[in-house]
C-alpha atoms as a PDB file:
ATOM      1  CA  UNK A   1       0.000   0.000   0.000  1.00  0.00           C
ATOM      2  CA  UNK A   2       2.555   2.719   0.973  1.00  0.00           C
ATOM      3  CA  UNK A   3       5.854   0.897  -1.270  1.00  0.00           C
ATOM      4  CA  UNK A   4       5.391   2.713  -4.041  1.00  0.00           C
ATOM      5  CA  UNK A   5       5.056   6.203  -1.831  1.00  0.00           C
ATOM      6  CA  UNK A   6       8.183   5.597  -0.111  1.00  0.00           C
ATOM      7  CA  UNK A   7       9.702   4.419  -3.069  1.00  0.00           C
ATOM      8  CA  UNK A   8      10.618   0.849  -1.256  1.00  0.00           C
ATOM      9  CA  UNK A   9      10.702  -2.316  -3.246  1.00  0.00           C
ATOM     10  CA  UNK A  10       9.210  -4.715  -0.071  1.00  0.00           C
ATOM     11  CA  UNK A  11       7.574  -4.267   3.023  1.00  0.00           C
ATOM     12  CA  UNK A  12      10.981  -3.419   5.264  1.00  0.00           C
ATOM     13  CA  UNK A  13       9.105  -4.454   8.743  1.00  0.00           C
ATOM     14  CA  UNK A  14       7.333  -7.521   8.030  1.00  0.00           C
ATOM     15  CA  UNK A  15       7.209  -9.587  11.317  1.00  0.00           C
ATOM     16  CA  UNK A  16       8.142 -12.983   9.883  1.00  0.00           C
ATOM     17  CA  UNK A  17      11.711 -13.469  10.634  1.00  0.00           C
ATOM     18  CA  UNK A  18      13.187 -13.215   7.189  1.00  0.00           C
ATOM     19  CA  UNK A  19      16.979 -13.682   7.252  1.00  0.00           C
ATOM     20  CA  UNK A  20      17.252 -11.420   4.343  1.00  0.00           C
ATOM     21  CA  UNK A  21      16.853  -8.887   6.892  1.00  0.00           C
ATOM     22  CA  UNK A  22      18.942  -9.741   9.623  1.00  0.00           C
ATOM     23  CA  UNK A  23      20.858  -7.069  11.510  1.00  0.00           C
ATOM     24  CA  UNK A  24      24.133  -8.429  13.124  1.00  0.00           C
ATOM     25  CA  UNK A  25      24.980  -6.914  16.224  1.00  0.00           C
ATOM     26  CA  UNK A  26      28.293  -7.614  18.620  1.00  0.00           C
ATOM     27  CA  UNK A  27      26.035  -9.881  20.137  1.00  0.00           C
ATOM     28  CA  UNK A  28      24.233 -11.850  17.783  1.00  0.00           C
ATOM     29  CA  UNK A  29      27.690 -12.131  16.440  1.00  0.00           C
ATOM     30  CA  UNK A  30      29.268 -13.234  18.995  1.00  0.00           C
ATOM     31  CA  UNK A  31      25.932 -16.377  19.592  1.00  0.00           C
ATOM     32  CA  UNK A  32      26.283 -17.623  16.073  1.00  0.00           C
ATOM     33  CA  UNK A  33      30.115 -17.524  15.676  1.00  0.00           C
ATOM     34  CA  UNK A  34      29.928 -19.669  19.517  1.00  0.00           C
ATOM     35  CA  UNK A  35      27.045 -21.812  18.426  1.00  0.00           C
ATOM     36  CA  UNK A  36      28.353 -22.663  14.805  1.00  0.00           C
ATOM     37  CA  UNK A  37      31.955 -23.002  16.683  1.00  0.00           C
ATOM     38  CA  UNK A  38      30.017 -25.792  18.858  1.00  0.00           C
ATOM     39  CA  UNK A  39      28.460 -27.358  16.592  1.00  0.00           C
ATOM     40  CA  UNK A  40      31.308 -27.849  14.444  1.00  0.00           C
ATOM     41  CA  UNK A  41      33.900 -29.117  17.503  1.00  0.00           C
ATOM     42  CA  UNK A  42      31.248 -31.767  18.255  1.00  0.00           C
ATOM     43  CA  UNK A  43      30.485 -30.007  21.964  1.00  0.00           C
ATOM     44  CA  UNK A  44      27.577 -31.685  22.416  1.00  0.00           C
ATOM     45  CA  UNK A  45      24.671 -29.453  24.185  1.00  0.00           C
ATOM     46  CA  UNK A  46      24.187 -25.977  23.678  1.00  0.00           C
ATOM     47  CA  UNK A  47      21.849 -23.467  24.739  1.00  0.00           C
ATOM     48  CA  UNK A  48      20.601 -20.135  23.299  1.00  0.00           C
ATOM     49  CA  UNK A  49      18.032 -17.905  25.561  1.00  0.00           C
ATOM     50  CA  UNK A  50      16.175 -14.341  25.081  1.00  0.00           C
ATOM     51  CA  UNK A  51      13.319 -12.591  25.794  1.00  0.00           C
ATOM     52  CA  UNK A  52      10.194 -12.942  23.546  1.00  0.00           C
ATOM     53  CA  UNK A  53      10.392 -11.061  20.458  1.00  0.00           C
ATOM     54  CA  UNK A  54      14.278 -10.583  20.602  1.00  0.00           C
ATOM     55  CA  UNK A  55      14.850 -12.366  17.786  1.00  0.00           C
ATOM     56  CA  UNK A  56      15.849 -15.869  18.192  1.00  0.00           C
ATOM     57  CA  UNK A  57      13.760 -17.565  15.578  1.00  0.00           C
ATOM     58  CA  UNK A  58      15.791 -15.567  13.232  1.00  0.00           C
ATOM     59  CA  UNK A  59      19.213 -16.582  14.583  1.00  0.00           C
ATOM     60  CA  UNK A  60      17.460 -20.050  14.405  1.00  0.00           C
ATOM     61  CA  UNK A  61      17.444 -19.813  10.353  1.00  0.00           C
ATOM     62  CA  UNK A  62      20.261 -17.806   9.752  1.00  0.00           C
ATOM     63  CA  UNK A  63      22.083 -20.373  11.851  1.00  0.00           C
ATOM     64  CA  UNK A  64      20.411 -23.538   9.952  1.00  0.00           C
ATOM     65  CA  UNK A  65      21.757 -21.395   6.900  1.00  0.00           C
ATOM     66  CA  UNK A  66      25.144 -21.409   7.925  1.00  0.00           C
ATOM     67  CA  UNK A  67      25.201 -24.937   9.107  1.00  0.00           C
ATOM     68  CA  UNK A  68      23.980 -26.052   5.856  1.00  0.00           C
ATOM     69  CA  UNK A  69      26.660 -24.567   3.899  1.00  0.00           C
ATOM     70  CA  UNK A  70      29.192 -26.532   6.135  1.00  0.00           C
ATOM     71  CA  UNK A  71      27.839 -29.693   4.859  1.00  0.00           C
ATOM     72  CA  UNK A  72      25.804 -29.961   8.815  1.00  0.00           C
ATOM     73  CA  UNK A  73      22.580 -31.768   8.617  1.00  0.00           C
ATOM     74  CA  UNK A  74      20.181 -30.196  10.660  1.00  0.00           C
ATOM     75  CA  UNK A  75      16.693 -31.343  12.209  1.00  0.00           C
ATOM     76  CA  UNK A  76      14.656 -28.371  13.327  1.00  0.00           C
ATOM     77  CA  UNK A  77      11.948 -29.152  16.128  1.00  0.00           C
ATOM     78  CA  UNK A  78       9.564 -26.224  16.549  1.00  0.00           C
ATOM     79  CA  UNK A  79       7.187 -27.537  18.082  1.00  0.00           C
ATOM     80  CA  UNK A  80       7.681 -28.929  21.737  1.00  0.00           C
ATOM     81  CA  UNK A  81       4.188 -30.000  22.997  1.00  0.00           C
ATOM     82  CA  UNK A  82       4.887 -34.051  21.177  1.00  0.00           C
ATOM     83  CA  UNK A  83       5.161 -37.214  23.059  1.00  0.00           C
ATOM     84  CA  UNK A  84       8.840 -39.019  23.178  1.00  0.00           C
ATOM     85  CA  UNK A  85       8.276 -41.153  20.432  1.00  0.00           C
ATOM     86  CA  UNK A  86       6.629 -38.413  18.234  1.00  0.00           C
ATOM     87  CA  UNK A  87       9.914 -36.594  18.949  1.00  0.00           C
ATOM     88  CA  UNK A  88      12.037 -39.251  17.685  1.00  0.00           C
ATOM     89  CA  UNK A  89      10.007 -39.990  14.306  1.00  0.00           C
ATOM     90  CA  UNK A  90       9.988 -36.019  13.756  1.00  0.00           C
ATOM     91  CA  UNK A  91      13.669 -35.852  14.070  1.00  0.00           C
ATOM     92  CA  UNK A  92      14.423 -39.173  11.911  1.00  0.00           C
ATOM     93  CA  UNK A  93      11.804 -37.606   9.736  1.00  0.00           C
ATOM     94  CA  UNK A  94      13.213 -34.141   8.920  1.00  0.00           C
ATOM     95  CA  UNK A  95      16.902 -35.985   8.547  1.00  0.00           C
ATOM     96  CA  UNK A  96      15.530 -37.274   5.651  1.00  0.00           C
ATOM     97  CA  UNK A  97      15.650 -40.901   7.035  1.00  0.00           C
ATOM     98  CA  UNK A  98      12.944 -42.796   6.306  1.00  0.00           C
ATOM     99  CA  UNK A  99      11.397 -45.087   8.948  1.00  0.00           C
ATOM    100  CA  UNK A 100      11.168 -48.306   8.936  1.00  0.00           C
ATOM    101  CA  UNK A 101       8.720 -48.986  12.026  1.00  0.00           C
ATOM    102  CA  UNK A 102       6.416 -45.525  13.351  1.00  0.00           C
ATOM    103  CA  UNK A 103       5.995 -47.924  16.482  1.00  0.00           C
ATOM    104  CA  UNK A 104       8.997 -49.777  17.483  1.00  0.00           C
ATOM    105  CA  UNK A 105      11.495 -46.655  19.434  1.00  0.00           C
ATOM    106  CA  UNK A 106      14.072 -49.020  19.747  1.00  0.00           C
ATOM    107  CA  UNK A 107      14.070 -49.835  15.544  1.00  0.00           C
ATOM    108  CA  UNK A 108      13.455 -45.806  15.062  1.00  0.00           C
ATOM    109  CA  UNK A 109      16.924 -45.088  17.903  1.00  0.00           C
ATOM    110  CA  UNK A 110      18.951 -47.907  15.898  1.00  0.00           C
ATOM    111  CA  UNK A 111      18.067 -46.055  12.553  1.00  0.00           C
ATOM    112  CA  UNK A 112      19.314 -42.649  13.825  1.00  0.00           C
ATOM    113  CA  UNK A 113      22.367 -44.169  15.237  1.00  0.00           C
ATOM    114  CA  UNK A 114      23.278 -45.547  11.922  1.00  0.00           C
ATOM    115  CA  UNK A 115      22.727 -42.651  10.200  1.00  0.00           C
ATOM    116  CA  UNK A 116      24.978 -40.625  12.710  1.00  0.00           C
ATOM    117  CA  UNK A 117      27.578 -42.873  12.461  1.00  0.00           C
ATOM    118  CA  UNK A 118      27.572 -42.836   8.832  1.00  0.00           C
ATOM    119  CA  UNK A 119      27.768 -39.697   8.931  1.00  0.00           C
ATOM    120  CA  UNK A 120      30.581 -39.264  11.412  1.00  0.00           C
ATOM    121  CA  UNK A 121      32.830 -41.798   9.225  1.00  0.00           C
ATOM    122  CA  UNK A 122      32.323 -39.222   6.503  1.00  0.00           C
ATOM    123  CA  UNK A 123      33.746 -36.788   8.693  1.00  0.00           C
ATOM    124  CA  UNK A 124      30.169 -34.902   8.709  1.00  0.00           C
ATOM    125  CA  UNK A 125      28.349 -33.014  11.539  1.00  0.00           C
ATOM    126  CA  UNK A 126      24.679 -33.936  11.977  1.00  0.00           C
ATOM    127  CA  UNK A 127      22.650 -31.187  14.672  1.00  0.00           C
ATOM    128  CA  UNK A 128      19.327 -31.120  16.516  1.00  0.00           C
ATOM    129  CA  UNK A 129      18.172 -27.725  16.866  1.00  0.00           C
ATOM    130  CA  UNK A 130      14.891 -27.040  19.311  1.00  0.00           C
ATOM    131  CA  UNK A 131      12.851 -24.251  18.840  1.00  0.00           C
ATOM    132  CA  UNK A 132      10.521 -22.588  21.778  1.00  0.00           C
ATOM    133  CA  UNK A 133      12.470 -25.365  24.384  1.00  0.00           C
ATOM    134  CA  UNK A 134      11.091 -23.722  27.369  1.00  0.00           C
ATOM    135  CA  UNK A 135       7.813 -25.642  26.821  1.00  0.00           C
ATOM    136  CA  UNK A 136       9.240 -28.985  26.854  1.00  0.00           C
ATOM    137  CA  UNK A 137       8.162 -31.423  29.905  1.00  0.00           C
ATOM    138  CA  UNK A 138      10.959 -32.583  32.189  1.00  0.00           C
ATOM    139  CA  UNK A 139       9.912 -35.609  30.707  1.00  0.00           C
ATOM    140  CA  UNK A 140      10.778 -34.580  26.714  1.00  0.00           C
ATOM    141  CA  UNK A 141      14.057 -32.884  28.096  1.00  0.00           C
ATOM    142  CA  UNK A 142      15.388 -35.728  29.186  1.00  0.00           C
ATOM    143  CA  UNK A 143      14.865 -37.940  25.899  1.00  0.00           C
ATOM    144  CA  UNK A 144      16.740 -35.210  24.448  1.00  0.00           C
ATOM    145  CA  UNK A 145      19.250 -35.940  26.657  1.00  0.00           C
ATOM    146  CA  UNK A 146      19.524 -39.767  26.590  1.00  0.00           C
ATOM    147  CA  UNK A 147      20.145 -38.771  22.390  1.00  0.00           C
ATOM    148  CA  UNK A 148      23.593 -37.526  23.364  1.00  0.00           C
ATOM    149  CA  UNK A 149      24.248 -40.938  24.598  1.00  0.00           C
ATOM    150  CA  UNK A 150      24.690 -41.654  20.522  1.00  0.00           C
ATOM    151  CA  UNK A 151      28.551 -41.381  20.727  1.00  0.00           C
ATOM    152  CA  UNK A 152      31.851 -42.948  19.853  1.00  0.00           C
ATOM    153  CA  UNK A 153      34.544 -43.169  22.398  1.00  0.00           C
ATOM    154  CA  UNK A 154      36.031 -39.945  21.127  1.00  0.00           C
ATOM    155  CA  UNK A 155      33.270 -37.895  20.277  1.00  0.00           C
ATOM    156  CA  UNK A 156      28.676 -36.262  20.357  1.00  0.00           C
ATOM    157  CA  UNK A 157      27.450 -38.018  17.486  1.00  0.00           C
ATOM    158  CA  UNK A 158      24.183 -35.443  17.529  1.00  0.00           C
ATOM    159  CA  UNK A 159      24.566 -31.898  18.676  1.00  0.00           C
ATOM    160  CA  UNK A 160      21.796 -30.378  20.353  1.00  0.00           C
ATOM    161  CA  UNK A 161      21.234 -26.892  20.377  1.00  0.00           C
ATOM    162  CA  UNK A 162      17.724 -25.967  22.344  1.00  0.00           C
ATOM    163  CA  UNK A 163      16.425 -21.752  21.903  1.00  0.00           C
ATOM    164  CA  UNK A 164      13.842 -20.409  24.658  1.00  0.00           C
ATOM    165  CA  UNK A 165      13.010 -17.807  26.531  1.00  0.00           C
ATOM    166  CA  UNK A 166      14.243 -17.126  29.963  1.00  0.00           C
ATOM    167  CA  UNK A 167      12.332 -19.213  31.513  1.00  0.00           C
ATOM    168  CA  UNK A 168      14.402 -22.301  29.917  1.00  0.00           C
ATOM    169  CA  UNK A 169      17.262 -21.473  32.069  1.00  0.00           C
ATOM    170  CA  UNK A 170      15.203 -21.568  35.254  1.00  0.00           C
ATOM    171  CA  UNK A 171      13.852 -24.819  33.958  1.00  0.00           C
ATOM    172  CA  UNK A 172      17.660 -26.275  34.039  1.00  0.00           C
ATOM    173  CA  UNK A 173      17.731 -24.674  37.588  1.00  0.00           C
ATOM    174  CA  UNK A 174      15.676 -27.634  38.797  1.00  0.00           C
ATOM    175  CA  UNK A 175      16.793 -30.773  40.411  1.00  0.00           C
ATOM    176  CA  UNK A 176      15.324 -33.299  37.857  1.00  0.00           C
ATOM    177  CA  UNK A 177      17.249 -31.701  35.041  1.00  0.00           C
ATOM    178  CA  UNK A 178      20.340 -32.117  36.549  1.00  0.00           C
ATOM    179  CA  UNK A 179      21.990 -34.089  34.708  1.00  0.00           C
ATOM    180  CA  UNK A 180      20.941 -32.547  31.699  1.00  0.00           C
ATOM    181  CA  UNK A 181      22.159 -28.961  33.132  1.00  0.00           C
ATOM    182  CA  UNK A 182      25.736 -30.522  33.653  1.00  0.00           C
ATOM    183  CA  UNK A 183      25.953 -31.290  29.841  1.00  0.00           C
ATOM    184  CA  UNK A 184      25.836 -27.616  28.847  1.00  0.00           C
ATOM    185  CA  UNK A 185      28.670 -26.998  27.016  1.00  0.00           C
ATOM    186  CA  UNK A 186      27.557 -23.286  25.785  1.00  0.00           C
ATOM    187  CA  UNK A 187      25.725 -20.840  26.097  1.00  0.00           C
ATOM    188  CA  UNK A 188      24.541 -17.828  24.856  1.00  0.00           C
ATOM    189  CA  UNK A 189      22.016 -14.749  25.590  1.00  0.00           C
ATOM    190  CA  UNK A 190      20.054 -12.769  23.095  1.00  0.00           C
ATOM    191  CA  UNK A 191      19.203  -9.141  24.584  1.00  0.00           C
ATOM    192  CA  UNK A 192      16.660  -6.329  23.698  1.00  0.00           C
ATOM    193  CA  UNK A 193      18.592  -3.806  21.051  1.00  0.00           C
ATOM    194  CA  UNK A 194      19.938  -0.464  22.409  1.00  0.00           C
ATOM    195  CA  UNK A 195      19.033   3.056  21.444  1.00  0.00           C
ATOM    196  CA  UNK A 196      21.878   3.527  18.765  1.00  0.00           C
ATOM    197  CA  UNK A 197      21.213  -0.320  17.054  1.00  0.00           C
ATOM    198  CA  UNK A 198      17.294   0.789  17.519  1.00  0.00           C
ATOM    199  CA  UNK A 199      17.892   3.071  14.997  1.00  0.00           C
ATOM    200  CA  UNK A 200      20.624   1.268  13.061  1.00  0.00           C
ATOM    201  CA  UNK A 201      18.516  -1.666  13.057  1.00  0.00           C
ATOM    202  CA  UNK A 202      15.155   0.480  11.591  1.00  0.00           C
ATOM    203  CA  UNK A 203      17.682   2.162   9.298  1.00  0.00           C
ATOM    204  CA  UNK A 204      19.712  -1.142   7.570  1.00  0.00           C
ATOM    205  CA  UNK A 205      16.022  -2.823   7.372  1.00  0.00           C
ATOM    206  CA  UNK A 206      14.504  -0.335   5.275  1.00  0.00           C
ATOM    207  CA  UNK A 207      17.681   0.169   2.781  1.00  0.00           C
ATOM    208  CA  UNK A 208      17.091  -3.711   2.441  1.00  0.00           C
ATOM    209  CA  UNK A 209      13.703  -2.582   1.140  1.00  0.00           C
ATOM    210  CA  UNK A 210      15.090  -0.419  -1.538  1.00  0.00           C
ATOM    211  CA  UNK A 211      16.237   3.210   0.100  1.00  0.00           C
ATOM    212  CA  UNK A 212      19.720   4.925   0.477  1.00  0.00           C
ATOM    213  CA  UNK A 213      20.793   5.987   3.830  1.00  0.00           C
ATOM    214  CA  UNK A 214      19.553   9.530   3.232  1.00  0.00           C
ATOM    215  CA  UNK A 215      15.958   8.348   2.530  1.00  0.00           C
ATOM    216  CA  UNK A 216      15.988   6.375   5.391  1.00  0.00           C
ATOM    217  CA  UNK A 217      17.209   8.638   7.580  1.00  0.00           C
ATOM    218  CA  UNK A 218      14.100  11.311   6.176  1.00  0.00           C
ATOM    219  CA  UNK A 219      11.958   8.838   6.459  1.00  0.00           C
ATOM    220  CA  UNK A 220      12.482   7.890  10.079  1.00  0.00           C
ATOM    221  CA  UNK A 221      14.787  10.855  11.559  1.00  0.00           C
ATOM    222  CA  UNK A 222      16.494  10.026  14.919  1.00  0.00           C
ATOM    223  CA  UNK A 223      14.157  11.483  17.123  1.00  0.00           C
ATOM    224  CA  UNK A 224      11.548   9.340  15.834  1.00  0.00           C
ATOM    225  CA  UNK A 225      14.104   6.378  16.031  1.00  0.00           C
ATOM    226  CA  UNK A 226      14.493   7.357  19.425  1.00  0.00           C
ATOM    227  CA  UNK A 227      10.772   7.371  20.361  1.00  0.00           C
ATOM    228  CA  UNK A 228      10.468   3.828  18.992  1.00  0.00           C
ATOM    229  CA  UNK A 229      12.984   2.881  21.131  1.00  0.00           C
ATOM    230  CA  UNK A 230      11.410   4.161  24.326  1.00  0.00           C
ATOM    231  CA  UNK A 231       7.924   2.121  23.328  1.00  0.00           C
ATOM    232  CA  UNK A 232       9.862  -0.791  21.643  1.00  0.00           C
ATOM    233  CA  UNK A 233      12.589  -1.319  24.931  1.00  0.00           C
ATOM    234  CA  UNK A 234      14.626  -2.577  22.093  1.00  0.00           C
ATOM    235  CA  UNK A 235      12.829  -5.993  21.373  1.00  0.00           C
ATOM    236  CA  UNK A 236      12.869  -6.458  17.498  1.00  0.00           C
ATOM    237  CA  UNK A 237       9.334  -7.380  17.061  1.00  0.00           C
ATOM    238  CA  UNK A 238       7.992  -4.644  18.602  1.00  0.00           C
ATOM    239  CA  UNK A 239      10.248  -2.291  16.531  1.00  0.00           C
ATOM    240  CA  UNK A 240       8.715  -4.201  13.657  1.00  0.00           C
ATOM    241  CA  UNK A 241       5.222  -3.765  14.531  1.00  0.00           C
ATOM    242  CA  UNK A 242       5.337  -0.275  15.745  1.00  0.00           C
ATOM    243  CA  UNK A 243       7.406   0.997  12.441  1.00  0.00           C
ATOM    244  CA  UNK A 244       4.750  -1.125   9.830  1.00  0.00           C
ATOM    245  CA  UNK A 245       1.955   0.773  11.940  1.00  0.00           C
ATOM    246  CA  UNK A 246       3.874   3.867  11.751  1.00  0.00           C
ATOM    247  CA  UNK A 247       4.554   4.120   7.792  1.00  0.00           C
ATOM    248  CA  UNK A 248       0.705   2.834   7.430  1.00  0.00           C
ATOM    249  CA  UNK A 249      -0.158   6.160   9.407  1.00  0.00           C
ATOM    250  CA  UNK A 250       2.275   8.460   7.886  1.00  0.00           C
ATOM    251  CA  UNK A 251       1.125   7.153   4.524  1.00  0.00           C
ATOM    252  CA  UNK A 252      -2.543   7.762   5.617  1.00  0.00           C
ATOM    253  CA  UNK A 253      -1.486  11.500   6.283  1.00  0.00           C
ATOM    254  CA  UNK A 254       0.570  11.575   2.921  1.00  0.00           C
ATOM    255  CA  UNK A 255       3.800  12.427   4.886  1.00  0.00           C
ATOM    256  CA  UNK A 256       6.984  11.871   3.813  1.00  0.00           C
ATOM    257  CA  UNK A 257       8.375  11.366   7.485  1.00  0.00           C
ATOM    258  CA  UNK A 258       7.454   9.623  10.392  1.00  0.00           C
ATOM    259  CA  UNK A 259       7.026  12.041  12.651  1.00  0.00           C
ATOM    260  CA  UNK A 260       7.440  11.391  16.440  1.00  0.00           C
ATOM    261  CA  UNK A 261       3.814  11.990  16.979  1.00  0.00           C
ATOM    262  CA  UNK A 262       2.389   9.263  14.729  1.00  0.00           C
ATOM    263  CA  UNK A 263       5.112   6.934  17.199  1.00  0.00           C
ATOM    264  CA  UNK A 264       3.370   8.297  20.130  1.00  0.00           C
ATOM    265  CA  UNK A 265      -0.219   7.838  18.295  1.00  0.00           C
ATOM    266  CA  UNK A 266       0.537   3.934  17.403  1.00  0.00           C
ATOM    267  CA  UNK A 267       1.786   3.377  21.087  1.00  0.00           C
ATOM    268  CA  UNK A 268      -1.626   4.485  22.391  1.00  0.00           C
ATOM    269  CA  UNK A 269      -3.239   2.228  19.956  1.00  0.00           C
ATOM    270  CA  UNK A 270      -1.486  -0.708  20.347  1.00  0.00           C
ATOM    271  CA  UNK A 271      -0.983   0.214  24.236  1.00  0.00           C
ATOM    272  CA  UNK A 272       2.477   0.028  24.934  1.00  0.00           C
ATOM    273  CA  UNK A 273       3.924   2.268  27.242  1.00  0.00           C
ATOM    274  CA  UNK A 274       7.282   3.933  28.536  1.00  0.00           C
ATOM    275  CA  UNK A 275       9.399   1.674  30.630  1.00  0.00           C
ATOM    276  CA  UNK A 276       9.807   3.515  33.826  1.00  0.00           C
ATOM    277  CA  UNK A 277      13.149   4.746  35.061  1.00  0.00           C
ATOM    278  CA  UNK A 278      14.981   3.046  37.907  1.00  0.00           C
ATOM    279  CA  UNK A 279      14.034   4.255  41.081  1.00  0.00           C
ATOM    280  CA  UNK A 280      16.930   6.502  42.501  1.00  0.00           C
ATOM    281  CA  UNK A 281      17.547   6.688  46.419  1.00  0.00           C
ATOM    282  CA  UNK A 282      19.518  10.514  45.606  1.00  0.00           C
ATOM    283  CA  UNK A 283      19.517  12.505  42.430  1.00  0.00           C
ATOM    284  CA  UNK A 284      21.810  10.779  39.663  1.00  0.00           C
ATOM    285  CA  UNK A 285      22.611   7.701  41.595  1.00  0.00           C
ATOM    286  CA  UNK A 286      20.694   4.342  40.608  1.00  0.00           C
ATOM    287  CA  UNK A 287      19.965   1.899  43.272  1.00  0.00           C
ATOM    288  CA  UNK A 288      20.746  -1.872  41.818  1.00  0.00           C
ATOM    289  CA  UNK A 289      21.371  -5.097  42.771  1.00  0.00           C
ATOM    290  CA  UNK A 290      25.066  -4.788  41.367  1.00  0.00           C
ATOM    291  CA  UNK A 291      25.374  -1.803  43.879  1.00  0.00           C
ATOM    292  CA  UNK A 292      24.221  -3.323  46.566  1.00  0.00           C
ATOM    293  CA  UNK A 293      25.805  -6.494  46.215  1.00  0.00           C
ATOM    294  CA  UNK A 294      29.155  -4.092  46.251  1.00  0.00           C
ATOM    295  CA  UNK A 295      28.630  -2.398  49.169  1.00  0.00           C
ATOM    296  CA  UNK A 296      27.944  -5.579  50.902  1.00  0.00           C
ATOM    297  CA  UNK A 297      31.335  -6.993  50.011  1.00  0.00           C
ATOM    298  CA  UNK A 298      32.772  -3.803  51.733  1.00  0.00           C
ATOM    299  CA  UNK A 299      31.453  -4.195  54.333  1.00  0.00           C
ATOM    300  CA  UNK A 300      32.641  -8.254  54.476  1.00  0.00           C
ATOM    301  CA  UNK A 301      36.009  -7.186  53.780  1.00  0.00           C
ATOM    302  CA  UNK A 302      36.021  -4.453  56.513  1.00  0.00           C
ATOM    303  CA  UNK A 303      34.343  -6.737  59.046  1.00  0.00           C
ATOM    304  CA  UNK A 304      37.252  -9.594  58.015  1.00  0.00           C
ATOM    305  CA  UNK A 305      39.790  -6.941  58.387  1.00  0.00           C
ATOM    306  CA  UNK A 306      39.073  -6.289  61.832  1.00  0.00           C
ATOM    307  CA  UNK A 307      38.425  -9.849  62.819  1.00  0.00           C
ATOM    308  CA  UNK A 308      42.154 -10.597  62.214  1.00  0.00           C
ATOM    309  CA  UNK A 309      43.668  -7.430  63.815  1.00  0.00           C
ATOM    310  CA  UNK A 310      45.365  -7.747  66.549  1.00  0.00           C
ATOM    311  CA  UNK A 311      43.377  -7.095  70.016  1.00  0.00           C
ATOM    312  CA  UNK A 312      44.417  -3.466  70.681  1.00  0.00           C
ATOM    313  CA  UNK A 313      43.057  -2.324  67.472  1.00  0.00           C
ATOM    314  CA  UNK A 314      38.788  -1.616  66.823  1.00  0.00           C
ATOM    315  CA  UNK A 315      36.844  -4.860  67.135  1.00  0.00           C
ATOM    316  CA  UNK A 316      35.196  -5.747  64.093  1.00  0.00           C
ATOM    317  CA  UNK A 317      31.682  -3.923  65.404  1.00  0.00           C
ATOM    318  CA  UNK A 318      33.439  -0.624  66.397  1.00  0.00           C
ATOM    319  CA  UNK A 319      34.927  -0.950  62.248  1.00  0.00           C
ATOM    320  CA  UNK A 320      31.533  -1.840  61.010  1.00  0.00           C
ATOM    321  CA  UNK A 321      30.146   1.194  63.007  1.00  0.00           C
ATOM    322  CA  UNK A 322      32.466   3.680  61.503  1.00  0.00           C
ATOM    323  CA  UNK A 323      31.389   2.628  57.957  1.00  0.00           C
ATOM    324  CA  UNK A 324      28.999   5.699  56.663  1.00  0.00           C
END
């Protein structure tokens, strides 16, 4: 609707995750070159987390992408809510390994294994990557598991890389995944964008739709870049949603800039509000954990100090008392 307006050649803020567009920060970087690293040196299990909407299905592809052009085969489970032995037929399945029983696991586990181990003589890498893992039973997560018992003496015949949200590491946290926790080889944290690769990031995705840096920069100046940021806290998808919205309204309004008003309009419609700032015990001093947890280990030290002086000197509650 507004393409031909703007003079862009495809939507630029589509919310599919379209590796086309992919924006590489230090970060994201610094994931894929680890995971891909892993994969490739056979480390077994390996574990990517971030918060919804920060853009892990994307580093999901774009990984699978990479993989592929190192010769890795790679099984891609997306959807976590399937039984133990509907796991195991999915992954034989997408290996391209066709079954010979859909009810016997041990025939379908003897199958993979020879297809690993093929593979491995070959000098080939052969991954399991699990998409949306924080909504896998104990129960699932440890048949994962038992499949990184398919090894040689020397080396992981499968590599297993699972991608959640937060709430997969507190899932690891817990006693009956143990074991499984102990096998972590690697991992890696996706977080929310800041201010300057807000704007980078709206910026590099609409020259991929057909603009120089100068149009994009009219189109969506930094104080409107900025604004997104403030609604978007830096999570991708919202960026994405609140940007198509945007040029939809500008385009409405036959403007040829996003002002910072229609950001503030779209906000109100699609209610997202301004993430307050930290609450501050004095002006320009943030109270945090970090803090805290600093002053506390002054205070140890001081108290340890004056444990071990000798008995003329304060006692350790006349030091503590002098601390201000």
């Amino acid at each position: 609707m507004y393409k031909k307006f703007y003079s862009l050649t495809r939507n630029p803020f589509e919310i599919s995750p379209d590796p086309y567009f992919l924006m590489t920060t230090a970060q994201h970087n610094e994931a894929l070159a680890s995971i891909v690293h892993g994969v490739l040196r056979r480390k077994g299990f390996m574990l990517l987390t971030g918060e919804v909407g920060t853009g892990k299905t994307l580093m999901v592809r774009c990984l699978m992408e990479l993989l592929r052009r190192r010769s890795v085969a790679t099984a891609n489970v997306f959807n976590p809510r399937l039984s133990p032995k509907e796991l195991l037929l999915y992954i034989v399945g997408d290996l391209g390994v066709k079954a010979e029983s859909q009810d016997n696991k041990g025939t379908l586990l003897l199958q993979l294994y020879g297809y690993l181990i093929a593979r491995q003589k070959k000098g080939l890498t052969t991954v399991l990557i699990v998409d949306e893992a924080q909504n896998m039973d104990a129960e699932l997560l440890e048949e994962i598991r038992l499949l990184t018992n398919l090894e040689t003496d020397r080396q992981k015949l499968l590599q297993i890389v699972l991608v959640g949200q937060p709430e997969l590491d507190q899932k690891m946290d817990s006693p009956e995944l143990r074991q499984l926790k102990q096998r972590i080889t690697l991992r890696c944290q996706l977080e929310p964008l800041q201010e300057p690769e807000t704007r980078k990031y709206i910026w590099r995705r609409l020259a991929r739709a057909g603009v120089d840096d100068s149009q994009a920069a009219t189109l969506f100046p930094e104080a409107t870049t900025a604004a997104v940021y403030r609604y978007s806290r830096g999570i991708p998808r919202l960026i994405n949603t609140i940007c198509e919205n945007a040029l939809i309204l500008a385009y409405a309004k036959q403007s040829r800039t996003v002002a910072g008003e229609v950001i503030d309009e779209i906000a109100r419609d699609l209610r997202l509000h301004v993430t307050p700032r930290p609450v501050t015990s004095e002006p320009g001093i943030s109270v945090s954990r970090q803090d805290l947890a600093r002053s506390l280990l002054d205070l140890i030290n001081v108290l340890e100090r004056a444990a071990r002086a000798p008995l003329n000197r304060p006692s350790a509650h006349e030091a503590g008392a002098k601390i201000v």
